[in-house]
N, C-alpha and C. Protein backbone atom coordinates (compact mmCIF):
# COMPACT_ATOMS: atom_id res chain seq x y z
N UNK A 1 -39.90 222.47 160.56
CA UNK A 1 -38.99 223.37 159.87
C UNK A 1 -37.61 222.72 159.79
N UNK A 2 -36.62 222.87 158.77
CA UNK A 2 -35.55 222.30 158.46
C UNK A 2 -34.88 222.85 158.91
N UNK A 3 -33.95 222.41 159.87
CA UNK A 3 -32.41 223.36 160.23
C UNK A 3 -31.41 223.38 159.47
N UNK A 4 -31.11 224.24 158.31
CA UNK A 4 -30.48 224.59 157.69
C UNK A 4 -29.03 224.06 157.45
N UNK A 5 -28.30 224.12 159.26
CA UNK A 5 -27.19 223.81 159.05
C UNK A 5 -26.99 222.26 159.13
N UNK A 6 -27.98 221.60 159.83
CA UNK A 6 -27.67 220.28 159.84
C UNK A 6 -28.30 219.63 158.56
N UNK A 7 -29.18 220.33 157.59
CA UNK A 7 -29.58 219.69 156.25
C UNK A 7 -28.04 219.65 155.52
N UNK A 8 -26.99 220.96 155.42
CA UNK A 8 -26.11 221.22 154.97
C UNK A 8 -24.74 220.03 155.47
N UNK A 9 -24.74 219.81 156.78
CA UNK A 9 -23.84 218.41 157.12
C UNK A 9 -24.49 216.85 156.84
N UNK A 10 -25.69 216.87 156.34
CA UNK A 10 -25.95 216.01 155.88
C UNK A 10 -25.81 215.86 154.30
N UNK A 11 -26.30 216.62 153.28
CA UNK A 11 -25.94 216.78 151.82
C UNK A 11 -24.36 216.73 151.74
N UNK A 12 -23.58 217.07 152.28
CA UNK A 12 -22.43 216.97 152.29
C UNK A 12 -21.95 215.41 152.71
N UNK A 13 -22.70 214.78 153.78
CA UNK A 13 -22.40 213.40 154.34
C UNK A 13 -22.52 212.11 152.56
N UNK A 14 -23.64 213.02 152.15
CA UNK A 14 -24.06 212.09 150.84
C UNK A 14 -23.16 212.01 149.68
N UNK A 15 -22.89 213.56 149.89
CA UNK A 15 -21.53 213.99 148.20
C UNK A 15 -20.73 213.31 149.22
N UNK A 16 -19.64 213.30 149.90
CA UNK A 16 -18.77 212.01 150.65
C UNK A 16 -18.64 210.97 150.12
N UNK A 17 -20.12 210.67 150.67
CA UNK A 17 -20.32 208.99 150.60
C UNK A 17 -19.76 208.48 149.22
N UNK A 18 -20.48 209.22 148.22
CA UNK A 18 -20.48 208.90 146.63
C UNK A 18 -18.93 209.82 145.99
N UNK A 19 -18.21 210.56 146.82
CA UNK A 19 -16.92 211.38 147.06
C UNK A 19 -17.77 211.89 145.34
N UNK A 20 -18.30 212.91 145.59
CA UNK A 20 -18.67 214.08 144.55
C UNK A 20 -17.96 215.13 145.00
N UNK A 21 -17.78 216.03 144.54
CA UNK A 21 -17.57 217.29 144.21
C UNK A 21 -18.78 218.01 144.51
N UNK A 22 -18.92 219.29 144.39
CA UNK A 22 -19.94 220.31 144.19
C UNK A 22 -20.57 219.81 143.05
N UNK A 23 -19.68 220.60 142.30
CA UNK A 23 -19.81 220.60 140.70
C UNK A 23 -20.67 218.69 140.16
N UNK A 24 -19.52 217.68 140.35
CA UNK A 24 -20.00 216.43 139.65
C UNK A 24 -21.21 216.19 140.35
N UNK A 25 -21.80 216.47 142.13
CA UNK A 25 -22.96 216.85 142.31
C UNK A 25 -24.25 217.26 141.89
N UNK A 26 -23.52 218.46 141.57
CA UNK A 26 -25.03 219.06 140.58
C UNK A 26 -25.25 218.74 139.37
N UNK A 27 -24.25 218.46 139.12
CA UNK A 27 -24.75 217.60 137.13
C UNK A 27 -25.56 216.31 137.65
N UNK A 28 -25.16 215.61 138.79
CA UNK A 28 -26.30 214.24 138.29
C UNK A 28 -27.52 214.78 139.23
N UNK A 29 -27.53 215.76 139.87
CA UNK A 29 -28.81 216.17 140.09
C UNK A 29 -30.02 217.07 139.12
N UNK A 30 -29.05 218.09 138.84
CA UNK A 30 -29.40 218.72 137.40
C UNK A 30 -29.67 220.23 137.98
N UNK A 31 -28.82 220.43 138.81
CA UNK A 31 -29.06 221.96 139.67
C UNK A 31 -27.90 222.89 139.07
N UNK A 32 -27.72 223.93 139.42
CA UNK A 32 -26.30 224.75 139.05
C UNK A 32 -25.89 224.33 140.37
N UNK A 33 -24.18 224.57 140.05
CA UNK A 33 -23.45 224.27 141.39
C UNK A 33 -23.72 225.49 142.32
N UNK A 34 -23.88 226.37 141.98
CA UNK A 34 -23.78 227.58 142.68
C UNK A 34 -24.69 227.21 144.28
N UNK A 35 -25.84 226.19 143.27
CA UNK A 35 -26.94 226.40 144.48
C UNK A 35 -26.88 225.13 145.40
N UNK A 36 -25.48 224.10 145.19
CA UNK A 36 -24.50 223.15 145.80
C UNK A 36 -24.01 224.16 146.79
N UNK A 37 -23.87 225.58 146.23
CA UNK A 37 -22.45 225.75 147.35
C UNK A 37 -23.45 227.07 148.67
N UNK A 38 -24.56 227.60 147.81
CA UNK A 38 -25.22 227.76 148.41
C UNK A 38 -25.78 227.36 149.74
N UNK A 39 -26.09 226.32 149.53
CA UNK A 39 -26.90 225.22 150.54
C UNK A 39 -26.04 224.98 151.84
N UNK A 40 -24.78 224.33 151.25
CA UNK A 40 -23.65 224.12 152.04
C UNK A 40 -23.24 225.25 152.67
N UNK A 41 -23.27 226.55 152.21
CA UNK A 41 -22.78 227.57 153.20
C UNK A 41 -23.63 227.37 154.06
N UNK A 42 -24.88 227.79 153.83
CA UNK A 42 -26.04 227.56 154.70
C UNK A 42 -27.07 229.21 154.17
N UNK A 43 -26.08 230.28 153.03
CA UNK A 43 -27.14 231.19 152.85
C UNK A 43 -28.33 231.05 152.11
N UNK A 44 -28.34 229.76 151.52
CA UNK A 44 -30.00 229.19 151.20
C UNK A 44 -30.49 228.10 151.65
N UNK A 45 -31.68 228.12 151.85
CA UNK A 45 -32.42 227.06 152.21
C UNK A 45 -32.74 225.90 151.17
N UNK A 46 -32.79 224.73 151.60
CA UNK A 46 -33.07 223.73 149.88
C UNK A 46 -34.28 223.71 149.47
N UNK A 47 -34.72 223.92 148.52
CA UNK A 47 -35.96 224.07 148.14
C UNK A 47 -36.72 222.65 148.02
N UNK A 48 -38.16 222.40 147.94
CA UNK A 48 -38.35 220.86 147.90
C UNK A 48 -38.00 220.58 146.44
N UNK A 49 -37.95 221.33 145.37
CA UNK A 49 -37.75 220.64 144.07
C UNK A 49 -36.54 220.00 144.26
N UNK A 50 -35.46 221.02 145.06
CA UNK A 50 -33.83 220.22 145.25
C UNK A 50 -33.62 219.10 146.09
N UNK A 51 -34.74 219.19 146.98
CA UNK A 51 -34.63 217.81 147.69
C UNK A 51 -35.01 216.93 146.92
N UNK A 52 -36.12 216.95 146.26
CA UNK A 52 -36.85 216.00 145.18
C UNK A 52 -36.14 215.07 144.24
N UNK A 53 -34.94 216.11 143.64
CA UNK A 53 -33.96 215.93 142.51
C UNK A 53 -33.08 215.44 143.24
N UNK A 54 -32.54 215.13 144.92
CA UNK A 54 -31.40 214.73 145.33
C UNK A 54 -31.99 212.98 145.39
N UNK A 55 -33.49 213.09 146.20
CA UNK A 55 -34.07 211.83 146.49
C UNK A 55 -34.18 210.95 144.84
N UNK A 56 -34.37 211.76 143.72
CA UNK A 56 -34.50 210.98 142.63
C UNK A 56 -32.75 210.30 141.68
N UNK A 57 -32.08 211.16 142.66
CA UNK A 57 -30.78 210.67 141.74
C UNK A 57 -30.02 209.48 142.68
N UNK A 58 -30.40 209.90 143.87
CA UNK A 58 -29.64 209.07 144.82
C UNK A 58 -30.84 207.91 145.65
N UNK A 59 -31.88 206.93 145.18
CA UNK A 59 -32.73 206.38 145.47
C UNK A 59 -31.83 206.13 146.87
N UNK A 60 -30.64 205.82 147.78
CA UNK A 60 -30.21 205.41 149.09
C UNK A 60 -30.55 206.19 149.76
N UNK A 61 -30.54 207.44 149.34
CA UNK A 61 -31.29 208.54 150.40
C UNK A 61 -32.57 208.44 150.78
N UNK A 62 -32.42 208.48 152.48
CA UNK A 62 -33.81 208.79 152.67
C UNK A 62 -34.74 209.74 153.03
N UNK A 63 -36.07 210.60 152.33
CA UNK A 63 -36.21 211.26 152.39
C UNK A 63 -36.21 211.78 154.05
N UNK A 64 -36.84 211.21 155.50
CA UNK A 64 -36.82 211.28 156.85
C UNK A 64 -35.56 212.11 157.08
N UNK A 65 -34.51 210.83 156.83
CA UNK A 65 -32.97 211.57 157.23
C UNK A 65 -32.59 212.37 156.28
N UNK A 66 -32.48 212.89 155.16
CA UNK A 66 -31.99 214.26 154.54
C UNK A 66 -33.16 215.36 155.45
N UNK A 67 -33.95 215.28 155.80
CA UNK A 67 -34.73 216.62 156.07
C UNK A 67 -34.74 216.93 157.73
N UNK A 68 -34.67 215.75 158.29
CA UNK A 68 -34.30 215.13 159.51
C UNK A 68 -33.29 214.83 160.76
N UNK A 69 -32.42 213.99 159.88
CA UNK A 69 -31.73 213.71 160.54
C UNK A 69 -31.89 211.89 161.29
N UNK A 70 -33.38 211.73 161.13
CA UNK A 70 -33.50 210.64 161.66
C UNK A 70 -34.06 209.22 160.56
N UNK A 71 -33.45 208.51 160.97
CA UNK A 71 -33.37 207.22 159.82
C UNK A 71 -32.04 207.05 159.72
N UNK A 72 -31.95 205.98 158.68
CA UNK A 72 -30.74 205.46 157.99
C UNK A 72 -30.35 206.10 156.55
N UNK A 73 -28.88 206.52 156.59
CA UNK A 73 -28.07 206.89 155.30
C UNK A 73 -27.25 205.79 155.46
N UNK A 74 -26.72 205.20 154.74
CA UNK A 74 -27.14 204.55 153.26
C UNK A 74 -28.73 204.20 153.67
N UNK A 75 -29.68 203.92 153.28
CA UNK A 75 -30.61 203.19 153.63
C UNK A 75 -30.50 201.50 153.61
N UNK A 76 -31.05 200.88 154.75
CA UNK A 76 -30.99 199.55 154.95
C UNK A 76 -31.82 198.92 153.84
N UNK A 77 -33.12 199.38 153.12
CA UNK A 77 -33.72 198.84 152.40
C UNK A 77 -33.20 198.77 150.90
N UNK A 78 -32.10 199.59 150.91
CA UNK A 78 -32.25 199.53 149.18
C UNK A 78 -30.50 199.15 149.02
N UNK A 79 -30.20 198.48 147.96
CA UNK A 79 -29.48 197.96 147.59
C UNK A 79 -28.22 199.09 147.55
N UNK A 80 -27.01 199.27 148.28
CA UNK A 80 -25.99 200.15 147.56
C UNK A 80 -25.00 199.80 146.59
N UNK A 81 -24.80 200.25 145.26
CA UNK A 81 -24.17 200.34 144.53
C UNK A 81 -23.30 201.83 144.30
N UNK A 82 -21.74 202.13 144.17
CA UNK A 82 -21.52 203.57 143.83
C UNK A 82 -22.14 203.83 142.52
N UNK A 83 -22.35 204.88 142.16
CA UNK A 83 -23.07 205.01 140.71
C UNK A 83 -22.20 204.90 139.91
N UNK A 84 -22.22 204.32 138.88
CA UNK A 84 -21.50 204.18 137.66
C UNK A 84 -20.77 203.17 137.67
N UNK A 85 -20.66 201.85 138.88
CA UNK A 85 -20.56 200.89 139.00
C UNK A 85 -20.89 199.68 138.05
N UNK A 86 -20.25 198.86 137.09
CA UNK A 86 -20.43 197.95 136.77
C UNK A 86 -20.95 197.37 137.49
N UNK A 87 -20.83 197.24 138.39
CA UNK A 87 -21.38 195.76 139.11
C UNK A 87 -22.85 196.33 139.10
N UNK A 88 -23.43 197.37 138.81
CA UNK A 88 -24.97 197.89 138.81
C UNK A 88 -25.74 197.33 138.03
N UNK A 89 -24.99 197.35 136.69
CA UNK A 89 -25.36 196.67 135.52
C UNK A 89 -25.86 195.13 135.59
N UNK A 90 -24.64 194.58 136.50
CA UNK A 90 -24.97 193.05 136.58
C UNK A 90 -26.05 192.88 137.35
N UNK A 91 -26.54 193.58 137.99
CA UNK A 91 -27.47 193.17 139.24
C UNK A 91 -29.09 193.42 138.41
N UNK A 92 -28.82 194.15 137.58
CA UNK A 92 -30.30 193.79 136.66
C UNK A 92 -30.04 192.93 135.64
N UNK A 93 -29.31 192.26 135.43
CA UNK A 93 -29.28 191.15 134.10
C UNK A 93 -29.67 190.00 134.99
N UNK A 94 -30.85 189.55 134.34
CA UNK A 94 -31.66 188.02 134.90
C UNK A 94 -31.00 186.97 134.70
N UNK A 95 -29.67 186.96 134.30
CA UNK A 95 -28.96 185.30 133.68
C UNK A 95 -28.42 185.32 135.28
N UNK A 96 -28.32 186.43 136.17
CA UNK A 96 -27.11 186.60 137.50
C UNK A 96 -28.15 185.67 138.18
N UNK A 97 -29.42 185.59 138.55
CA UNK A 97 -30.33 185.15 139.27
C UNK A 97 -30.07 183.42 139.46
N UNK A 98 -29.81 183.32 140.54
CA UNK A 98 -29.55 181.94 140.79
C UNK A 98 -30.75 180.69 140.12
N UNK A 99 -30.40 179.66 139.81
CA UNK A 99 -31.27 179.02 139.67
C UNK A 99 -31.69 178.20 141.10
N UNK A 100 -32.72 177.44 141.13
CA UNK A 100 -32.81 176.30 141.82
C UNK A 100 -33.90 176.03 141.47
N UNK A 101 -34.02 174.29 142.41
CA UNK A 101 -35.14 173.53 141.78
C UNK A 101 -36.28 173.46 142.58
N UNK A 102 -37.38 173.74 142.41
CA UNK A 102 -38.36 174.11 142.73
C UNK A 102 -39.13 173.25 143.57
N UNK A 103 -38.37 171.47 143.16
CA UNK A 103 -39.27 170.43 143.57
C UNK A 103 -39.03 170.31 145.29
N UNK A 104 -40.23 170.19 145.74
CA UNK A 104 -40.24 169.77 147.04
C UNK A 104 -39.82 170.75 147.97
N UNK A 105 -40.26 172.00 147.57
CA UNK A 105 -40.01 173.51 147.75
C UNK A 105 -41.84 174.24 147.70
N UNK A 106 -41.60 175.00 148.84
CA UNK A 106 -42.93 176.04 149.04
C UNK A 106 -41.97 177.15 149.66
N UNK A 107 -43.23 178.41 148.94
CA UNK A 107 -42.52 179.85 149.32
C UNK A 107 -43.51 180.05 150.30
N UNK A 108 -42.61 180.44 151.18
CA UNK A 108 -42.75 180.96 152.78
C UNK A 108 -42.84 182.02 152.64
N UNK A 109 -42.11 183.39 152.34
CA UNK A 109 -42.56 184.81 152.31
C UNK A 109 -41.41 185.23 150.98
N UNK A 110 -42.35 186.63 150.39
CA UNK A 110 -41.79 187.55 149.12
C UNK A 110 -41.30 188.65 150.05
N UNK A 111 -40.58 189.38 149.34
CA UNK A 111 -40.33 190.56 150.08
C UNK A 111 -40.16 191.55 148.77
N UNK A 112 -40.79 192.79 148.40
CA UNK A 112 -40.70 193.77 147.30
C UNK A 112 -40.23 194.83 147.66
N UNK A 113 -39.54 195.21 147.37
CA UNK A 113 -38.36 196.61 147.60
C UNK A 113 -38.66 197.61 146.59
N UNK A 114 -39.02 198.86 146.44
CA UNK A 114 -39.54 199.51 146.13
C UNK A 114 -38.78 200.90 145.72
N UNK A 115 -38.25 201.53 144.78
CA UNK A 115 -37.54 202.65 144.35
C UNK A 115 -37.48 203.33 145.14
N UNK A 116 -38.50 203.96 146.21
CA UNK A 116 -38.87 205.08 147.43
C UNK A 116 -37.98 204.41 148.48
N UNK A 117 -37.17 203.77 148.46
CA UNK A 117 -36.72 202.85 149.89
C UNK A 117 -37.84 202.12 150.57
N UNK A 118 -39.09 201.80 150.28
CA UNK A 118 -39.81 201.35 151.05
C UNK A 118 -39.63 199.85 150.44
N UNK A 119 -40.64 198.74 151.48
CA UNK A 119 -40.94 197.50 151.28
C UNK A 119 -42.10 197.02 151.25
N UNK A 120 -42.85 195.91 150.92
CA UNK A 120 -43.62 195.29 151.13
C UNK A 120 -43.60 193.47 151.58
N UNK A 121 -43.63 192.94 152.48
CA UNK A 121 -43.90 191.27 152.38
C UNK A 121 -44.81 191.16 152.58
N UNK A 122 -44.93 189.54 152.06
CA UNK A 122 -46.25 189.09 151.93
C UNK A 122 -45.63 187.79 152.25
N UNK A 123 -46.30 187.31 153.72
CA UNK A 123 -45.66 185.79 154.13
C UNK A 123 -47.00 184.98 154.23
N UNK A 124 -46.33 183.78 154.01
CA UNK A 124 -47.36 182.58 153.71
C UNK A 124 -48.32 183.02 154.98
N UNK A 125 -49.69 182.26 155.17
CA UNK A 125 -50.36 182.20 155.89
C UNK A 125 -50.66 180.57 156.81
């Protein structure tokens, strides 16, 4: 079961982080603010669609620690950018990707990072 008030000092730890508002909150989640200020009082509980919509706007969140408490905010696995960051932009354009030369080079391990905060490697054998 979720404790209410510490889900509420945590959603708040996140609008912080990203310094939202209520209001600029619920627009990139897609909630009314009302049910921003709701939550935060603590006279509603978050529903999973609202957790759903927080985990899909804010991929750093992790689902464990918003419901929890335990894990990492920012998350260690996923890249932080503030939203609306230029520099976001650059980090998916493939010209940024370093080159190098391949010769006389073997890959030792991949590592795949995954939208959910999760990972996968796969190291040589």
């Amino acid at each position: 079961m979720i404790n209410s008030d510490e889900f509420s000092k945590r959603l708040q730890d996140v609008m912080d982080y990203y310094a939202e508002s209520a209001s600029s909150f619920s627009e990139k989640i897609g909630v009314q603010r009302s049910s921003i200020s709701h939550i935060l009082s603590g006279r509603n509980k978050p529903s999973l669609d609202f957790v759903l919509k927080v985990l899909s706007a804010f991929p750093e969140v992790e689902l464990y620690w918003l419901l929890n408490g335990k894990g990492d905010f920012p998350s260690r696995t996923t890249p932080v950018l503030p939203h609306g960051d230029a520099s976001q932009e650059k980090r998916n354009d493939s010209t940024d990707i370093p080159k190098f030369d391949a010769q006389d080079k073997s890959i030792e391990k991949i590592v795949i990072f995954y939208k959910d905060g999760t990972f996968k490697d796969f190291v040589k054998d």
